[in-house]
N, C-alpha and C. Protein backbone atom coordinates (compact mmCIF):
# COMPACT_ATOMS: atom_id res chain seq x y z
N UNK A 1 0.85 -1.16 0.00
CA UNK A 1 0.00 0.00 0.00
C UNK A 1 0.90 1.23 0.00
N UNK A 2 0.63 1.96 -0.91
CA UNK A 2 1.47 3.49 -1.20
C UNK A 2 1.52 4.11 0.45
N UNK A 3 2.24 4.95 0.26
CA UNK A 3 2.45 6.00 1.55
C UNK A 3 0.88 7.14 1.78
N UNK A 4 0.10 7.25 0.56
CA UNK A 4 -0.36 8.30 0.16
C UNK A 4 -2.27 7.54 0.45
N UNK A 5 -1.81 6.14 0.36
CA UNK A 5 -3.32 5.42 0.34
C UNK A 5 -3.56 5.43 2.00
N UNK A 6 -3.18 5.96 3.10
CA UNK A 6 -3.71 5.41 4.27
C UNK A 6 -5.44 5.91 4.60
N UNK A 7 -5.86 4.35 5.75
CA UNK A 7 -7.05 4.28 5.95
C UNK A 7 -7.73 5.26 7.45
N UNK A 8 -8.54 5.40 6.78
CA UNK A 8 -9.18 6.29 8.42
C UNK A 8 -9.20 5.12 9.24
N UNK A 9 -8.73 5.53 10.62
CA UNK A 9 -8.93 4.68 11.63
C UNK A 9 -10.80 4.07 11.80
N UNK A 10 -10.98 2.89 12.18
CA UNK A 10 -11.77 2.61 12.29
C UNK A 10 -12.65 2.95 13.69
N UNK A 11 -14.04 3.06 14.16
CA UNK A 11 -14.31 3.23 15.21
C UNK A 11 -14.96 2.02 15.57
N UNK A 12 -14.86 2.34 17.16
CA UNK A 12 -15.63 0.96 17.75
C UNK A 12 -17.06 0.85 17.53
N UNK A 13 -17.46 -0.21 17.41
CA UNK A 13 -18.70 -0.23 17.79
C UNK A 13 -19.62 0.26 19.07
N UNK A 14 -20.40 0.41 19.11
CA UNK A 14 -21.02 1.51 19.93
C UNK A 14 -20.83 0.39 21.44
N UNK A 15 -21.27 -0.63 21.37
CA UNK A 15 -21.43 -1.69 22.91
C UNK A 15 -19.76 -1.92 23.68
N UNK A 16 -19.00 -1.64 22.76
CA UNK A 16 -17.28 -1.64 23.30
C UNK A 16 -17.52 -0.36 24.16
N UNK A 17 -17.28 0.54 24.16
CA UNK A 17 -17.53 1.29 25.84
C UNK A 17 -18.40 1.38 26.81
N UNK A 18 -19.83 0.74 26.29
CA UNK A 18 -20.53 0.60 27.33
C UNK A 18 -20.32 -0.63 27.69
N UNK A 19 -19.74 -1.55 27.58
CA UNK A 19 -19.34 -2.67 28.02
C UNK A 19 -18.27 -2.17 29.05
N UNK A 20 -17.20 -1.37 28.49
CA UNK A 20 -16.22 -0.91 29.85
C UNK A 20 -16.66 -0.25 30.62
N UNK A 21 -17.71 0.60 30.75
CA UNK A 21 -17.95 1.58 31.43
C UNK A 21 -18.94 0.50 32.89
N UNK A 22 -19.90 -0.14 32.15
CA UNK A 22 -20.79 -1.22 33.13
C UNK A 22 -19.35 -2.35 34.04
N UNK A 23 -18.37 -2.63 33.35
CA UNK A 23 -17.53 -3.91 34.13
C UNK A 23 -16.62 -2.49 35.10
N UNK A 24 -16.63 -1.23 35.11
CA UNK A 24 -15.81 -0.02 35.73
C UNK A 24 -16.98 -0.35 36.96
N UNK A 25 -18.44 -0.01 36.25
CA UNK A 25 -19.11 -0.25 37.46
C UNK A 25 -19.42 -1.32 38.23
N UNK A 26 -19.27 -2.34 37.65
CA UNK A 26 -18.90 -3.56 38.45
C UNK A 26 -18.12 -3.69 39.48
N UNK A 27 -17.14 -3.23 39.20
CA UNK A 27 -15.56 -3.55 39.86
C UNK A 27 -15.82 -2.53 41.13
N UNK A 28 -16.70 -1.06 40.71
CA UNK A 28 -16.69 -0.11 41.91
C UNK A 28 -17.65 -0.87 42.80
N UNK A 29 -18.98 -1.44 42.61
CA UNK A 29 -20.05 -2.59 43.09
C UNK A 29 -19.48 -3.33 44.22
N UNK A 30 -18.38 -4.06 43.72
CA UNK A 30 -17.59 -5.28 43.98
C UNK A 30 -16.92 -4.77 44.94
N UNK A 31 -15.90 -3.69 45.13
CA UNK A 31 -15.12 -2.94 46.23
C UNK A 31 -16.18 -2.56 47.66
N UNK A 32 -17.27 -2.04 47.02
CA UNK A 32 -17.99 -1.64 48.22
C UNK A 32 -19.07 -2.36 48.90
N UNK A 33 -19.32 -3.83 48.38
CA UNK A 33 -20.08 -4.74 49.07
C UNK A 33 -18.96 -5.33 49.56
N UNK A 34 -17.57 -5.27 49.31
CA UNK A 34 -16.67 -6.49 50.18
C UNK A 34 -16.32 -5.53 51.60
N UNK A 35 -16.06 -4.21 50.95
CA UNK A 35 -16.35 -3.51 52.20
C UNK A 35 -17.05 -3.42 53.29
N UNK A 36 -18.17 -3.37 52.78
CA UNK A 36 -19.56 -3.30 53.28
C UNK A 36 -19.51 -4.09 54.46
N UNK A 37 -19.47 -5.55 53.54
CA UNK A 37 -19.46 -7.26 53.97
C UNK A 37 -18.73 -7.71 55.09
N UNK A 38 -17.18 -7.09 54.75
CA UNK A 38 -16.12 -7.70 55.53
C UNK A 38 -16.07 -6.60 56.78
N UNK A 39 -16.90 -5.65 56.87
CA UNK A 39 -16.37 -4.35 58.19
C UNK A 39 -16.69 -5.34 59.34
N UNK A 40 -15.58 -5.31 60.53
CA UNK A 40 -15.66 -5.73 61.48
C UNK A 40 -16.86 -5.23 62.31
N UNK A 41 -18.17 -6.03 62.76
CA UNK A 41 -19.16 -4.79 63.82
C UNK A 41 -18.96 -5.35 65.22
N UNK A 42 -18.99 -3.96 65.63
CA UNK A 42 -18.74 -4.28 67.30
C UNK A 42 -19.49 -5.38 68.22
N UNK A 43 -19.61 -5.73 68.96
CA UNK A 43 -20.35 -6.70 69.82
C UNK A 43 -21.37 -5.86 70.73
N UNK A 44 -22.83 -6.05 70.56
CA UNK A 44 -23.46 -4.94 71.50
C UNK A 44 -23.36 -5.09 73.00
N UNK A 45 -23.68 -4.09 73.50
CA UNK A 45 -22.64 -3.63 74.56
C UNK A 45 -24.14 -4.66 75.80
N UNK A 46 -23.71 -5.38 76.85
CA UNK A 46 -24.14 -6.00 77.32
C UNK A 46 -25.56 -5.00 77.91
N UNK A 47 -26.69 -5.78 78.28
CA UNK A 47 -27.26 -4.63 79.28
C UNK A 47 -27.38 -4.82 80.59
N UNK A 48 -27.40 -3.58 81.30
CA UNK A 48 -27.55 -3.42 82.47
C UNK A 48 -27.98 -3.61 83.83
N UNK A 49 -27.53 -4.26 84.54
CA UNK A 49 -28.55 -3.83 85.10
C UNK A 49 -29.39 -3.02 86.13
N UNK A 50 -30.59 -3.21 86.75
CA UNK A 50 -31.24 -1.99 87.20
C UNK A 50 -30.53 -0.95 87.47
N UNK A 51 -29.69 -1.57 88.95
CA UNK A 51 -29.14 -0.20 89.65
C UNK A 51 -27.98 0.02 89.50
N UNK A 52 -27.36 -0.61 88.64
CA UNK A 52 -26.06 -0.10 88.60
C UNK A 52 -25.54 1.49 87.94
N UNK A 53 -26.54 1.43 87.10
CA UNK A 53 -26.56 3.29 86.52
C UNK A 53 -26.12 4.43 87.70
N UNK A 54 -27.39 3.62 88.41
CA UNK A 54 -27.86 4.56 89.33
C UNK A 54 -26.70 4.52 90.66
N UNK A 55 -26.07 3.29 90.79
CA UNK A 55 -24.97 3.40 91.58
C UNK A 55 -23.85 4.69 91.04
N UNK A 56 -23.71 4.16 89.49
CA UNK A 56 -22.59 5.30 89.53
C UNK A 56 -22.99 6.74 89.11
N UNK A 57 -24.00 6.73 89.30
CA UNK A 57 -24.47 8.26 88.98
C UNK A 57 -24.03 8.68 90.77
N UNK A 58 -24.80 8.03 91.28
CA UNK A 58 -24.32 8.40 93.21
C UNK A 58 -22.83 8.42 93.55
N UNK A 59 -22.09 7.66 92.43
CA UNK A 59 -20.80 8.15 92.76
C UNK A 59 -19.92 9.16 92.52
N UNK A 60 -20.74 9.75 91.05
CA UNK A 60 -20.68 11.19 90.20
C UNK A 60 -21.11 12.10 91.46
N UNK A 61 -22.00 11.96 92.19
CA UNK A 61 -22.46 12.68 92.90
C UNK A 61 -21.73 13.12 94.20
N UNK A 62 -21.29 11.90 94.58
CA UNK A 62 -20.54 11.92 95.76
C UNK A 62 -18.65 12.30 95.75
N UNK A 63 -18.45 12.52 94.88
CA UNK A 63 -17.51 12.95 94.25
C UNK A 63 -17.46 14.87 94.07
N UNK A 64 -18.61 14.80 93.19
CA UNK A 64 -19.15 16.35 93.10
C UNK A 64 -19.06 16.75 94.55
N UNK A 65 -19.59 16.22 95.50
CA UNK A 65 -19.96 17.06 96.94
C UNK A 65 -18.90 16.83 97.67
N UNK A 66 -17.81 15.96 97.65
CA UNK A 66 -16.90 16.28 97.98
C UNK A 66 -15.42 17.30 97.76
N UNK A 67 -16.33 17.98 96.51
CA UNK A 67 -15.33 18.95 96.09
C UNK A 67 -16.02 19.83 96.41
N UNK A 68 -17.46 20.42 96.23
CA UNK A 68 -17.91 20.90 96.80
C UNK A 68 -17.51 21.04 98.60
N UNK A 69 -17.36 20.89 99.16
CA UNK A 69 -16.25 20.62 100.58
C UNK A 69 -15.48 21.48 100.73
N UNK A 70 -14.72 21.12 99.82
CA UNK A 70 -13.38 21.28 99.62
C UNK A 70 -12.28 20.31 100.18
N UNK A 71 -12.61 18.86 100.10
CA UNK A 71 -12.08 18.03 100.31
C UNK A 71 -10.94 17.57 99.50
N UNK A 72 -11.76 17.72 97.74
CA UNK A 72 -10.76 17.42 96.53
C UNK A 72 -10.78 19.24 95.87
N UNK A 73 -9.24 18.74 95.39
CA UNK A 73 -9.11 20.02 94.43
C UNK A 73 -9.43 19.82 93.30
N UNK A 74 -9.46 20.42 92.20
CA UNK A 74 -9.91 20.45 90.95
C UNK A 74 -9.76 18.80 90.31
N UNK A 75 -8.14 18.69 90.74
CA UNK A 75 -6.88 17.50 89.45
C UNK A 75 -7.57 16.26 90.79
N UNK A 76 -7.83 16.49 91.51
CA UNK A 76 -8.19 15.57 92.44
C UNK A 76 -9.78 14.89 91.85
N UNK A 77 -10.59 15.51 91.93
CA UNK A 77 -11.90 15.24 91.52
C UNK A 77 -11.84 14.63 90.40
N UNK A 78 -10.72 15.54 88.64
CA UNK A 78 -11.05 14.83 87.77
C UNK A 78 -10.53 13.71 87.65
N UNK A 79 -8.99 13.27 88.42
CA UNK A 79 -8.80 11.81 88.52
C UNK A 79 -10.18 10.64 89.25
N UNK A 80 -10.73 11.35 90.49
CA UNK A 80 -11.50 10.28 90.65
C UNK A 80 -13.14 10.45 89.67
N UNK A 81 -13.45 11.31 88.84
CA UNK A 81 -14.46 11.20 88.04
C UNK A 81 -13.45 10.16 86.72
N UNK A 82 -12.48 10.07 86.92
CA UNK A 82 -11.88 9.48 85.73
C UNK A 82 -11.81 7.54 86.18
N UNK A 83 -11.80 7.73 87.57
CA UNK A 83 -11.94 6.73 87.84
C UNK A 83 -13.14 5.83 87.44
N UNK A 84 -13.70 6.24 88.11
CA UNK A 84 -15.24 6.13 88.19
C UNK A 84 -15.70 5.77 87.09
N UNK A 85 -15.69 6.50 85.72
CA UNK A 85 -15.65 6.32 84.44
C UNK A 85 -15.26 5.34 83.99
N UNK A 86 -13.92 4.63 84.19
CA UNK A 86 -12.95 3.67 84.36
C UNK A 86 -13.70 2.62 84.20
N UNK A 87 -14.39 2.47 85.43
CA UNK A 87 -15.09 0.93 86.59
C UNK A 87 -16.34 1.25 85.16
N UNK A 88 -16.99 2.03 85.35
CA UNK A 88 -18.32 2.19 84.87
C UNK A 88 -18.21 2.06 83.57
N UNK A 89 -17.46 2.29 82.80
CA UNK A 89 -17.38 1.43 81.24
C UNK A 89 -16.83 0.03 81.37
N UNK A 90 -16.09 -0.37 82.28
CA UNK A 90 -15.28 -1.70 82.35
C UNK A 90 -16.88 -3.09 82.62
N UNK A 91 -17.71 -2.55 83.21
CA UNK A 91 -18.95 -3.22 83.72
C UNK A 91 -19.76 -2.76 81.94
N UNK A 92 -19.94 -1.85 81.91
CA UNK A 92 -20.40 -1.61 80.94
C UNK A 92 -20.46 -2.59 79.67
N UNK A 93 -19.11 -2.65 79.11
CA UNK A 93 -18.80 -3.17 78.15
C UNK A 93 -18.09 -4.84 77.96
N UNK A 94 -17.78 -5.12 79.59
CA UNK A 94 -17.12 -6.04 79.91
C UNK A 94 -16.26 -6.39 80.10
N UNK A 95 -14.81 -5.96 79.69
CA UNK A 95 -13.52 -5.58 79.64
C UNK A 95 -13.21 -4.76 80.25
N UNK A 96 -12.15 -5.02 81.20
CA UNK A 96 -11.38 -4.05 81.80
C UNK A 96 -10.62 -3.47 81.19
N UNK A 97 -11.15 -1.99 81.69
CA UNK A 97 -10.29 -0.85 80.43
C UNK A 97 -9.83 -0.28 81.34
N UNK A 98 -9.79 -0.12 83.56
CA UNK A 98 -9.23 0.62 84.19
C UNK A 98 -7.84 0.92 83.53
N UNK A 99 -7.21 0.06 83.14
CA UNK A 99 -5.61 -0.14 82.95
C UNK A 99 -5.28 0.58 81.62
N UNK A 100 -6.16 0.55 80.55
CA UNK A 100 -6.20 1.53 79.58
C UNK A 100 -5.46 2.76 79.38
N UNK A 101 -4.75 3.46 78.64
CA UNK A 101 -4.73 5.03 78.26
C UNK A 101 -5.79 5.74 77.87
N UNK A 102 -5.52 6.96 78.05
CA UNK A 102 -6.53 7.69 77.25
C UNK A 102 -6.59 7.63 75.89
N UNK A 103 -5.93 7.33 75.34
CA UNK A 103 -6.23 6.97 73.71
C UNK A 103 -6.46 5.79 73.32
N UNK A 104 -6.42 4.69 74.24
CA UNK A 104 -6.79 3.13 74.05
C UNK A 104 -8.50 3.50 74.50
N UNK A 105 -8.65 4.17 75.46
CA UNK A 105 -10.22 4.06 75.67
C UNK A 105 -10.53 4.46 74.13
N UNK A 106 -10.45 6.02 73.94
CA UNK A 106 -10.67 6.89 73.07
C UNK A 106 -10.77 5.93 71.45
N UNK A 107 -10.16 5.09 71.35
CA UNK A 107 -9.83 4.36 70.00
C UNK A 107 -10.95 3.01 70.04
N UNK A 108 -11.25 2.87 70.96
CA UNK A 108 -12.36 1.44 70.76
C UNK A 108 -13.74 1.90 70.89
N UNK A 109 -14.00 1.10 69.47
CA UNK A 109 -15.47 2.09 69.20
C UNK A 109 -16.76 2.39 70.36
N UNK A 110 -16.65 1.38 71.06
CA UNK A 110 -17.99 1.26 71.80
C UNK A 110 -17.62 2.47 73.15
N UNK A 111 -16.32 2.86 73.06
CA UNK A 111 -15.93 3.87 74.62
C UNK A 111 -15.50 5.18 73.83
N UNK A 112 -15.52 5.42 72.85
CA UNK A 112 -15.27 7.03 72.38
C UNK A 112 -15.65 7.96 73.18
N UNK A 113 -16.74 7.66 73.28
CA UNK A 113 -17.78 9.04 74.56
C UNK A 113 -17.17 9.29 75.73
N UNK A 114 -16.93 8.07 76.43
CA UNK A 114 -15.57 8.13 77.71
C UNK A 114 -14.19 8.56 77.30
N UNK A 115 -14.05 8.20 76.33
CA UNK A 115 -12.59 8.61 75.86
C UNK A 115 -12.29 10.14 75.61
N UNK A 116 -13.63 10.37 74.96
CA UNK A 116 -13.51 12.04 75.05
C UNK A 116 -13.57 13.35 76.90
N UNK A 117 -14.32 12.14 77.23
CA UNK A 117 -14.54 12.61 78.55
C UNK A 117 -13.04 12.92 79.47
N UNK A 118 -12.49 11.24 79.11
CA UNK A 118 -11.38 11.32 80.00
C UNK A 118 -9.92 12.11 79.03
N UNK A 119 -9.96 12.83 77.90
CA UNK A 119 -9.22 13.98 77.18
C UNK A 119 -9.12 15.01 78.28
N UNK A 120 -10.78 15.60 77.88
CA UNK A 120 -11.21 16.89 78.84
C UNK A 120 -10.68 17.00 80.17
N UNK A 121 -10.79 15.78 80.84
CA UNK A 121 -10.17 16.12 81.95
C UNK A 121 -9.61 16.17 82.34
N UNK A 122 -7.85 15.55 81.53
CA UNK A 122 -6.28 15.33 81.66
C UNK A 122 -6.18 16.98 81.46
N UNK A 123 -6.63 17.78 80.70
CA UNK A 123 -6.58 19.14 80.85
C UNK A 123 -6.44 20.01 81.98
N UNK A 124 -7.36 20.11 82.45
CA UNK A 124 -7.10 21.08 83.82
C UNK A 124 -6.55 20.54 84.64
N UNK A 125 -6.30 19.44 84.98
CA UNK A 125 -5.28 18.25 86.02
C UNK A 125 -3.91 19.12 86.55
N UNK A 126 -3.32 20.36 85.52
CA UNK A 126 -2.98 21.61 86.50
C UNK A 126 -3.19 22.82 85.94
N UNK A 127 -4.28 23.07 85.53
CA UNK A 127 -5.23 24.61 86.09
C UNK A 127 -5.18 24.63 86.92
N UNK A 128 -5.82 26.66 87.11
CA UNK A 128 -5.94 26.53 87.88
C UNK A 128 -7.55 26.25 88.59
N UNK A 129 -8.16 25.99 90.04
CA UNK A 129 -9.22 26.04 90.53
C UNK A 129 -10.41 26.41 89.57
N UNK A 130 -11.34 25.42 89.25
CA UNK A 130 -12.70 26.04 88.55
C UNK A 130 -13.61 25.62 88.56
N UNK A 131 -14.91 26.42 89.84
CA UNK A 131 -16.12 25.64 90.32
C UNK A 131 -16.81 25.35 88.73
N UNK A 132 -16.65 26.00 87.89
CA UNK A 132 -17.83 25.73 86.43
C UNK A 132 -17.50 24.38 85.74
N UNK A 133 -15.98 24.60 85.76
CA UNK A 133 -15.51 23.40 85.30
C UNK A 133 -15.81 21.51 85.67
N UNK A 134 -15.70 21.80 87.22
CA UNK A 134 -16.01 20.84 88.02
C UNK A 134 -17.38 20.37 87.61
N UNK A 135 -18.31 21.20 87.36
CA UNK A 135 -19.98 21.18 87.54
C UNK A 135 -20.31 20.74 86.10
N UNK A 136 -19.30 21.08 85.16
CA UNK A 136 -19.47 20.72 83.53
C UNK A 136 -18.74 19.10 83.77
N UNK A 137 -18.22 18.65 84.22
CA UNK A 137 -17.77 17.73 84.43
C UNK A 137 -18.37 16.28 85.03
N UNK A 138 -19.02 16.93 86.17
CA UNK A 138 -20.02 16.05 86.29
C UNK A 138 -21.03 15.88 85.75
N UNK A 139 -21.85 16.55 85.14
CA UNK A 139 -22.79 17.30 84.31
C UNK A 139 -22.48 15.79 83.48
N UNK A 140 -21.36 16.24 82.54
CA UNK A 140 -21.02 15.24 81.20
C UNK A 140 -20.99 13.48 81.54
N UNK A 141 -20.62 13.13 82.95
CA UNK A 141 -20.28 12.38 83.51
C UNK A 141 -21.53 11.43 83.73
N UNK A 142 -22.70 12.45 84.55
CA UNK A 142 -23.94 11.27 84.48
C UNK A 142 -24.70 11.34 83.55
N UNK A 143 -24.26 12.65 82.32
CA UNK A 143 -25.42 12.05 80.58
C UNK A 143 -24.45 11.44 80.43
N UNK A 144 -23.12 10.70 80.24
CA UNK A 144 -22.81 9.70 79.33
C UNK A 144 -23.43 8.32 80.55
N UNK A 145 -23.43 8.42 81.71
CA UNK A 145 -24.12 7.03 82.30
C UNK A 145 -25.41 7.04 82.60
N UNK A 146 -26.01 8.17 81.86
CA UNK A 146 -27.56 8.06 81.79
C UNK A 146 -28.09 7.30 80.32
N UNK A 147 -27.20 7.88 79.67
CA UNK A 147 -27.46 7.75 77.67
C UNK A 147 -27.03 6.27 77.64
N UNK A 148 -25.49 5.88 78.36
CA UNK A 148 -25.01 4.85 77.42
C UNK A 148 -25.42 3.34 77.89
């Protein structure tokens, strides 16, 4: 064939890209049901029972009024509201997490809410003195053991 005879490229038939475009969507299909499929789900969190809420809400409490006192100082109170927290997710969830960090609570899905709790309160641990603080503290302390 001369230099001068070349052919127009040919085109595809029309079903050659919608054929790639449907197996593109396949493949995206396929990624997000294995996803979907394979996500680890947590174990629901045991339930309760009656009075134990209500125990550690009385211990939120008794905690509060002892700073109220002036028995505990600020770093004093939030270690033992941190405690408390501690025991009360460890029953909660089943696992002892006393021994935990704050970012081991913070990182397992079912204790985030505590984990954020016990952030907040490594904070002021040396501020200085703050009745609002204290009162936001407990405050947060018996809605997460009222809610969870």
């Amino acid at each position: 064939m001369p230099a001068g005879d070349v052919l127009p490229p040919e085109a595809y038939h029309w079903w050659v890209p919608v054929v790639g475009v449907v197996l593109l969507l396949a493949v995206a299909l396929w990624y997000w049901l294995v996803h979907r499929l394979t996500r680890p789900r947590p174990a629901p969190a045991p339930e309760m029972p009656a009075g134990l809420r209500r125990r550690y809400e009385e211990a939120v409490e008794a905690e509060y009024a002892r700073y109220g006192a002036g028995e505990h100082d600020l770093r004093v109170f939030h270690l033992e509201l941190a405690r408390t927290m501690r025991a009360f997710t460890s029953e909660r969830i089943g696992t002892d997490v006393r021994a935990w960090t704050r970012r081991e609570v913070s990182g397992y899905d079912p204790t985030r809410r505590v984990g954020s709790l016990l952030a907040t309160w490594e904070e002021p641990s040396f501020a200085r003195r703050s009745d609002a603080e204290a009162a936001t503290s407990a405050a947060r302390a018996r809605e997460v053991i009222r809610r969870w």
